[in-house]
Protein backbone atom coordinates (compact mmCIF):
# COMPACT_ATOMS: atom_id res chain seq x y z
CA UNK A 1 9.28 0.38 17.63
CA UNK A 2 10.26 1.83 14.27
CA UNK A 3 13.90 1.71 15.38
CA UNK A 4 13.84 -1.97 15.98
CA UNK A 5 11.25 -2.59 12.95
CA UNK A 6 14.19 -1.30 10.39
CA UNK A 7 17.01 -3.62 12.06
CA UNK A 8 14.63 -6.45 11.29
CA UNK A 9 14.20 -5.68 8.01
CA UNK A 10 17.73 -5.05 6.95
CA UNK A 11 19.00 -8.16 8.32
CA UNK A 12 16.18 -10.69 7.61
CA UNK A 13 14.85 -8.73 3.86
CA UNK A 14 14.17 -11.87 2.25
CA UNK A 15 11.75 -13.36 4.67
CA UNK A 16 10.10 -10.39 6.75
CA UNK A 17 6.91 -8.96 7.16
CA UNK A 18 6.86 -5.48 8.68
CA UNK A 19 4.67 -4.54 11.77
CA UNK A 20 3.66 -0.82 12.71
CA UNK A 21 0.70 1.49 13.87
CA UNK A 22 1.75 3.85 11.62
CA UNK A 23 1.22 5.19 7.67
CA UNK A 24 4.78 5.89 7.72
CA UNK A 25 5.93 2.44 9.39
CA UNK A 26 3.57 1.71 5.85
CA UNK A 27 5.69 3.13 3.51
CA UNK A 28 9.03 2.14 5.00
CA UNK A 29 7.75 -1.08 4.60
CA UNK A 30 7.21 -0.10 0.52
CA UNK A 31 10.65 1.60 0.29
CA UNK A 32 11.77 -2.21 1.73
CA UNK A 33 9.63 -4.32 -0.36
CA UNK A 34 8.21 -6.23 2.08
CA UNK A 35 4.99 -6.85 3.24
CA UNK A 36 3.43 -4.81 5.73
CA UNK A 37 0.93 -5.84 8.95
CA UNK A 38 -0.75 -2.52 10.44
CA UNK A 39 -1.82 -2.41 13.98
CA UNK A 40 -4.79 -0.17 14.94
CA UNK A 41 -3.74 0.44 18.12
CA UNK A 42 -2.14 4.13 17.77
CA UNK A 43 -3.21 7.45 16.80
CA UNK A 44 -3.98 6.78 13.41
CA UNK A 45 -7.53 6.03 12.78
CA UNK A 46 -8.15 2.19 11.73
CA UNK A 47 -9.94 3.53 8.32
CA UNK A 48 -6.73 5.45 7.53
CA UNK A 49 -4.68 2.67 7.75
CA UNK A 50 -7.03 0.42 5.93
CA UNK A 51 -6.89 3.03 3.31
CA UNK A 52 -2.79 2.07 2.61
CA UNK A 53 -4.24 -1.52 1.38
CA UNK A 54 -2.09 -3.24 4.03
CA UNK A 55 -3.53 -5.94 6.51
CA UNK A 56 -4.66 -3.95 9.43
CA UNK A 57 -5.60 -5.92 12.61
CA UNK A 58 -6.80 -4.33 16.24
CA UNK A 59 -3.99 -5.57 18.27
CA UNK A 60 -0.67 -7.64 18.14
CA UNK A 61 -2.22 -10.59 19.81
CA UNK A 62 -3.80 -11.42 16.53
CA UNK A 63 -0.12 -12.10 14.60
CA UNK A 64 -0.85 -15.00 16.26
CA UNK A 65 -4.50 -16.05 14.36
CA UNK A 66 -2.67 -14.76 10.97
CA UNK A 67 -1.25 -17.13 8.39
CA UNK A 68 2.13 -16.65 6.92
């Protein structure tokens, strides 16, 4: 997922929001300066991820209740 998460944001920068389960997809994300969607759904607990200040939702099928 990372993989195709940093082809995403190289080719669409201006307009992309970053999705991961992951600190680290977090602070690619930061190192892109883009915003940043976190999805409790991996082994990182949902408080540490909520801890990065990023939007952190349970599973992917909520992008689709999110406003952008």
């Amino acid at each position: 997922m990372l993989y195709i998460y940093h082809v995403v944001c190289v080719l669409f920068l201006h307009k992309t929001t970053g999705t991961g389960n992951t600190r680290n997809d977090f602070e690619v994300a930061q190192q892109l300066e883009v915003d940043c969607i976190l999805v409790a759904d991996g082994h990182q607990s949902k408080e540490r991820l909520e801890a990065t200040g990023a939007k952190v939702i349970d599973d992917l099928q909520q992008l689709k209740t999110l406003p952008f």
